[in-house]
Structure formats: C-alpha cells, structure tokens
N, C-alpha and C. Protein backbone atom coordinates (compact mmCIF):
# COMPACT_ATOMS: atom_id res chain seq x y z
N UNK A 1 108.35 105.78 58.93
CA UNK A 1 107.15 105.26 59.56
C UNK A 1 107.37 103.83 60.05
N UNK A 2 108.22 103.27 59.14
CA UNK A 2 108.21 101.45 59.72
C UNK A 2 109.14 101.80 60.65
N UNK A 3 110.13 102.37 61.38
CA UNK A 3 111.01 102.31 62.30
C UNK A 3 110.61 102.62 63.37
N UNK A 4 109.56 103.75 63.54
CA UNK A 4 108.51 103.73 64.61
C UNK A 4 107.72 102.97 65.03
N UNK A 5 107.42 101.95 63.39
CA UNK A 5 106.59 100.90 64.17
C UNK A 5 106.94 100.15 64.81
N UNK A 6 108.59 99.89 64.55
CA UNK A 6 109.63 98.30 64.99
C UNK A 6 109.72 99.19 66.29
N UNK A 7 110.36 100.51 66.32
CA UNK A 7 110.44 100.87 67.57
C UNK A 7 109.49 100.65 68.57
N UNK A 8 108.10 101.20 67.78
CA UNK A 8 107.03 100.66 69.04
C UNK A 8 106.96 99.04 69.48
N UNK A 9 106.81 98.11 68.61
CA UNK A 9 106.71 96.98 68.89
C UNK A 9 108.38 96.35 69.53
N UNK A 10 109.14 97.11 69.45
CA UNK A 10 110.23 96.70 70.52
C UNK A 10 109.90 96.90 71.88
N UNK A 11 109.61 98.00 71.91
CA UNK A 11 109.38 99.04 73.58
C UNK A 11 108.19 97.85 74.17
N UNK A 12 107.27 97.65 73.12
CA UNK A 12 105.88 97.05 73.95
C UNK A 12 106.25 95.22 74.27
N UNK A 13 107.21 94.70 73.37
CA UNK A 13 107.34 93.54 73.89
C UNK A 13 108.19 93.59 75.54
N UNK A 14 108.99 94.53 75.46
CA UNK A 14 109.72 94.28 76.14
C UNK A 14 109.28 94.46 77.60
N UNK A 15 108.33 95.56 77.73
CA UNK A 15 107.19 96.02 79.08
C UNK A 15 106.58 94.70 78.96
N UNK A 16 106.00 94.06 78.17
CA UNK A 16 105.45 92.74 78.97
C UNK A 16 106.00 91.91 78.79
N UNK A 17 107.11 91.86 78.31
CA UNK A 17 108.23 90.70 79.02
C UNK A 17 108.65 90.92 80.48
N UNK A 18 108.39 91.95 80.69
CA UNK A 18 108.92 92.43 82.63
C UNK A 18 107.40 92.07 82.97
N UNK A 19 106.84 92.57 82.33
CA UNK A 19 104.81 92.85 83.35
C UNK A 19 104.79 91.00 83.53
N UNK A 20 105.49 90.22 82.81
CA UNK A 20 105.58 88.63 82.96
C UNK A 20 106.35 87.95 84.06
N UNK A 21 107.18 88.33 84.33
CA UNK A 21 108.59 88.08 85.36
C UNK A 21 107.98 87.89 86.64
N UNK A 22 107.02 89.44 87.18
CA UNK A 22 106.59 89.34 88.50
C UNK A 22 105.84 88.21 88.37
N UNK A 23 106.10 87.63 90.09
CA UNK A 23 105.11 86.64 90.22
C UNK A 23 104.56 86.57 91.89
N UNK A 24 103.26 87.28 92.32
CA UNK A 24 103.36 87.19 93.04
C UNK A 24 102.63 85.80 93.91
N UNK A 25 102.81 84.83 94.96
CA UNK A 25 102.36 84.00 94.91
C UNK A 25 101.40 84.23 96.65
N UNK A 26 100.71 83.95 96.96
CA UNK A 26 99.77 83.86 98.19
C UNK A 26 99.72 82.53 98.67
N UNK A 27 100.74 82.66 99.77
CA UNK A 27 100.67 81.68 100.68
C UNK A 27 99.90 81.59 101.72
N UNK A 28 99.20 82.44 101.97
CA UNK A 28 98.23 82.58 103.16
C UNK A 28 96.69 81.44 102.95
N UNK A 29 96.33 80.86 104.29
CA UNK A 29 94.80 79.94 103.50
C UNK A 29 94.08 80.68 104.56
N UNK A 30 93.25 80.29 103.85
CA UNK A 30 91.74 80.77 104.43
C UNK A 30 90.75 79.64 104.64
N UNK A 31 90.42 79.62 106.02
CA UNK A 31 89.27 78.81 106.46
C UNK A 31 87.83 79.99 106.10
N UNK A 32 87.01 78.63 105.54
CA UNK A 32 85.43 79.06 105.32
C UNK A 32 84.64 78.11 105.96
N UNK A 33 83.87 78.83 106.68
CA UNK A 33 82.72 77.46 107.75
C UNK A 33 81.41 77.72 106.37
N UNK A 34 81.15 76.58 106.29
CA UNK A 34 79.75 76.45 105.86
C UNK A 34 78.76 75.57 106.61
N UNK A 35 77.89 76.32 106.70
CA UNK A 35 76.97 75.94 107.30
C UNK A 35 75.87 75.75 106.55
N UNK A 36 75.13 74.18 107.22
CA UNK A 36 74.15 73.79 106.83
C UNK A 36 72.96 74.14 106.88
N UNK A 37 72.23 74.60 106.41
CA UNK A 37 70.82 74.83 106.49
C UNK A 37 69.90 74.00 106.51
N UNK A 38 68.62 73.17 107.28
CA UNK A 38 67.87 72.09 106.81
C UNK A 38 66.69 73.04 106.66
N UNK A 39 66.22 72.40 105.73
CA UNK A 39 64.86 72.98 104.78
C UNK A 39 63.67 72.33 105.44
N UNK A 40 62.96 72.78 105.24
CA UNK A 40 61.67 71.78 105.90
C UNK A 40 60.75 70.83 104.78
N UNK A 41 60.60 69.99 104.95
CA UNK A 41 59.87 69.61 104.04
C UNK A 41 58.53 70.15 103.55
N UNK A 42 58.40 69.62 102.57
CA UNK A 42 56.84 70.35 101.81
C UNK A 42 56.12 69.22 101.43
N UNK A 43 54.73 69.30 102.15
CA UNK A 43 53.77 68.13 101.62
C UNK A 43 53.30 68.38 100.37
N UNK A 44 53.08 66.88 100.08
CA UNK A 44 52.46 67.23 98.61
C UNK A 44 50.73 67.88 98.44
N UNK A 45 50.45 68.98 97.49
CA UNK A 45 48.83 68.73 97.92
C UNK A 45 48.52 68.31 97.07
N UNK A 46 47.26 67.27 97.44
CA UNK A 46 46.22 66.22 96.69
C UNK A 46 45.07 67.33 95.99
N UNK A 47 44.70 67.09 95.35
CA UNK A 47 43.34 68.00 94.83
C UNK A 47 42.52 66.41 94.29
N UNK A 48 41.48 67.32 94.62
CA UNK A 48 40.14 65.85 94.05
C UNK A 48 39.75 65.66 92.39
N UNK A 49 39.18 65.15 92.22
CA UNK A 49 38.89 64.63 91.36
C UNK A 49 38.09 65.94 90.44
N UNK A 50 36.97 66.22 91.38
CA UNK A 50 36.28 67.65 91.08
C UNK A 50 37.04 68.66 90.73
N UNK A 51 37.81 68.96 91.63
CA UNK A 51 38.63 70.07 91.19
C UNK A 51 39.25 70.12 89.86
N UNK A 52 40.06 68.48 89.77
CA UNK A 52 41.08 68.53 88.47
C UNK A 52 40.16 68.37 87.22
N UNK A 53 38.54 68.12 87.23
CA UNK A 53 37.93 68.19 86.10
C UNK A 53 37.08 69.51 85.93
N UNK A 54 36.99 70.70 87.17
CA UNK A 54 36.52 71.69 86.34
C UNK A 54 38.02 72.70 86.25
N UNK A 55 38.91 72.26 86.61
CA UNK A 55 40.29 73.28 85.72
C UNK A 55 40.17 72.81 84.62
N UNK A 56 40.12 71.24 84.21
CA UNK A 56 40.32 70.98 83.15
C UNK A 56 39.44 71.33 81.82
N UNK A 57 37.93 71.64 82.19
CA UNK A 57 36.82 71.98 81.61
C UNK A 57 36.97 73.63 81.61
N UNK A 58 37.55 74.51 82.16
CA UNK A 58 38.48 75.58 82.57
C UNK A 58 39.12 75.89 81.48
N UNK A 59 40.12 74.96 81.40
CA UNK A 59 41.35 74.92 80.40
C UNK A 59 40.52 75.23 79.10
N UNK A 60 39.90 73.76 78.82
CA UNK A 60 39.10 73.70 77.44
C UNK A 60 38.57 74.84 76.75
N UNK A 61 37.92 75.56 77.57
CA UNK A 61 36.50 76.40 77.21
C UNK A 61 37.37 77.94 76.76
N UNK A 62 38.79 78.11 77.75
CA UNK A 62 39.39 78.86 77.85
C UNK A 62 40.27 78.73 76.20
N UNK A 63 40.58 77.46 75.88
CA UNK A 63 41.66 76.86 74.33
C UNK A 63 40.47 77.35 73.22
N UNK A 64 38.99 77.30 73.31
CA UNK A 64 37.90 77.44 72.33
C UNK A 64 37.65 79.22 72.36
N UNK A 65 37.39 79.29 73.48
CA UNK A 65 37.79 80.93 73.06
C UNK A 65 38.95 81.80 72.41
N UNK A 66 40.11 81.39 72.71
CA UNK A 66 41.06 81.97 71.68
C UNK A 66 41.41 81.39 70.89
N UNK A 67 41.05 80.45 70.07
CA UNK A 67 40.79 79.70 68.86
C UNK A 67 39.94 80.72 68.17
N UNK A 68 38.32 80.78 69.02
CA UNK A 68 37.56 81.64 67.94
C UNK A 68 37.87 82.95 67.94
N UNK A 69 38.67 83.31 68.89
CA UNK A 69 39.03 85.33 68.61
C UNK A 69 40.17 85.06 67.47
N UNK A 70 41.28 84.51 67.67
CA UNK A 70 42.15 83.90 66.29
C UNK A 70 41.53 84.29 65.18
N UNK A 71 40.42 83.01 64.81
CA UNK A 71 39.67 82.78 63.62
C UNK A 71 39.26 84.61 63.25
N UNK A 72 38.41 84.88 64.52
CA UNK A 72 37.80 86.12 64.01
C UNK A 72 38.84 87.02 63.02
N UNK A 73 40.01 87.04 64.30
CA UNK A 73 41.07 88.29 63.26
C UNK A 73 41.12 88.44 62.70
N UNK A 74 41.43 86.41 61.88
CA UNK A 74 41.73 86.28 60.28
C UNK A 74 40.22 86.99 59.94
N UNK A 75 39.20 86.64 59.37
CA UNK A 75 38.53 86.70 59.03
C UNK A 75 38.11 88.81 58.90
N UNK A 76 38.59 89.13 60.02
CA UNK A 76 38.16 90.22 60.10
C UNK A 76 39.18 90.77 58.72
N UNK A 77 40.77 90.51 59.15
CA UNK A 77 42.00 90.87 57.71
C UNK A 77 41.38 90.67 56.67
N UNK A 78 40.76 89.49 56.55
CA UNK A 78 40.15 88.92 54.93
C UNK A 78 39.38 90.07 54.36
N UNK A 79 38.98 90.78 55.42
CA UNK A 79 37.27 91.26 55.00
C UNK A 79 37.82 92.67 54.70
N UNK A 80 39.09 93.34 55.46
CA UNK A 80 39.48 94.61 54.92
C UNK A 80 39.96 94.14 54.03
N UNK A 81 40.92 93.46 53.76
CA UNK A 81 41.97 93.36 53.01
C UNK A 81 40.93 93.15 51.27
N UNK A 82 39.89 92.61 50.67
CA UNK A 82 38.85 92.72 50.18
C UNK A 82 37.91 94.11 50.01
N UNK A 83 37.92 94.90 51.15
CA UNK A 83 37.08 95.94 51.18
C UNK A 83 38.48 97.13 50.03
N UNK A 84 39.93 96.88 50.85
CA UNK A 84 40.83 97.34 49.96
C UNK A 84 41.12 97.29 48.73
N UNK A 85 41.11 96.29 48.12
CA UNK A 85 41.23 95.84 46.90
C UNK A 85 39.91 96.25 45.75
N UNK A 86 38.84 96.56 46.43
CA UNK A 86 38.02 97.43 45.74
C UNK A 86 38.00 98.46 45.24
C-alpha cells in the first residue's frame, strides 16, 4: 500500500512539475477608449418649514403608536402567560 502511495505521489509531482514549465506569455496590447459620460446636475430641494414640522409631528405620532402596540403585546403575553399558570 505505501509503494502505491510513493508511486502515486511520484507520478503527481512530476505532471506538475511539467503543468509548471509551460509558460505562455501575451504580447499582444489592447487599446480601450473610455468614454466620458457628464451627468447632469441635481438641484437641491428646499422643503418649508411646514412641511418639515408636520413629517416631523408624522414621525412622532407614528414612534407613539408602535410603542403602545409593543406595550400591548407584552401585556397581552403577561395576561396568557397567567391565564396558563392557572
């Protein structure tokens, strides 16, 4: 069994000691054009004052509602989890 193995590991060094030798090299170049693209600019948009205080009153009302559905869940778990234990 070990002489098959030395045998194998002879045979396999020696295929990539040749698969190493070739070398093929590419002398040929290649031109690539790149081309520029110009983008257009983008204005900035302003929003008023109004606007940015009812998103923001938006936001709020929107953070208090899933706060209290949260709360509820717990509260709802508490209340099986209690009804279980009975």
């Amino acid at each position: 069994m070990k002489k098959g193995l030395v045998i194998l590991v002879f045979l396999t060094m020696s295929l990539a000691g040749f698969a190493q030798q070739d070398v093929v090299s590419n002398n040929e170049t290649e031109l690539v054009e790149t081309i520029k693209s110009e983008k257009p600019e983008v204005k900035e948009a302003s929003i008023s004052a109004k606007a940015k205080a009812k998103v923001l009153r938006m936001n709020h009302k929107k953070s208090n509602e899933i706060i209290s559905i949260k709360a509820y869940r717990k509260s709802l778990q508490i209340k099986v989890k209690d009804v279980k234990l009975c």
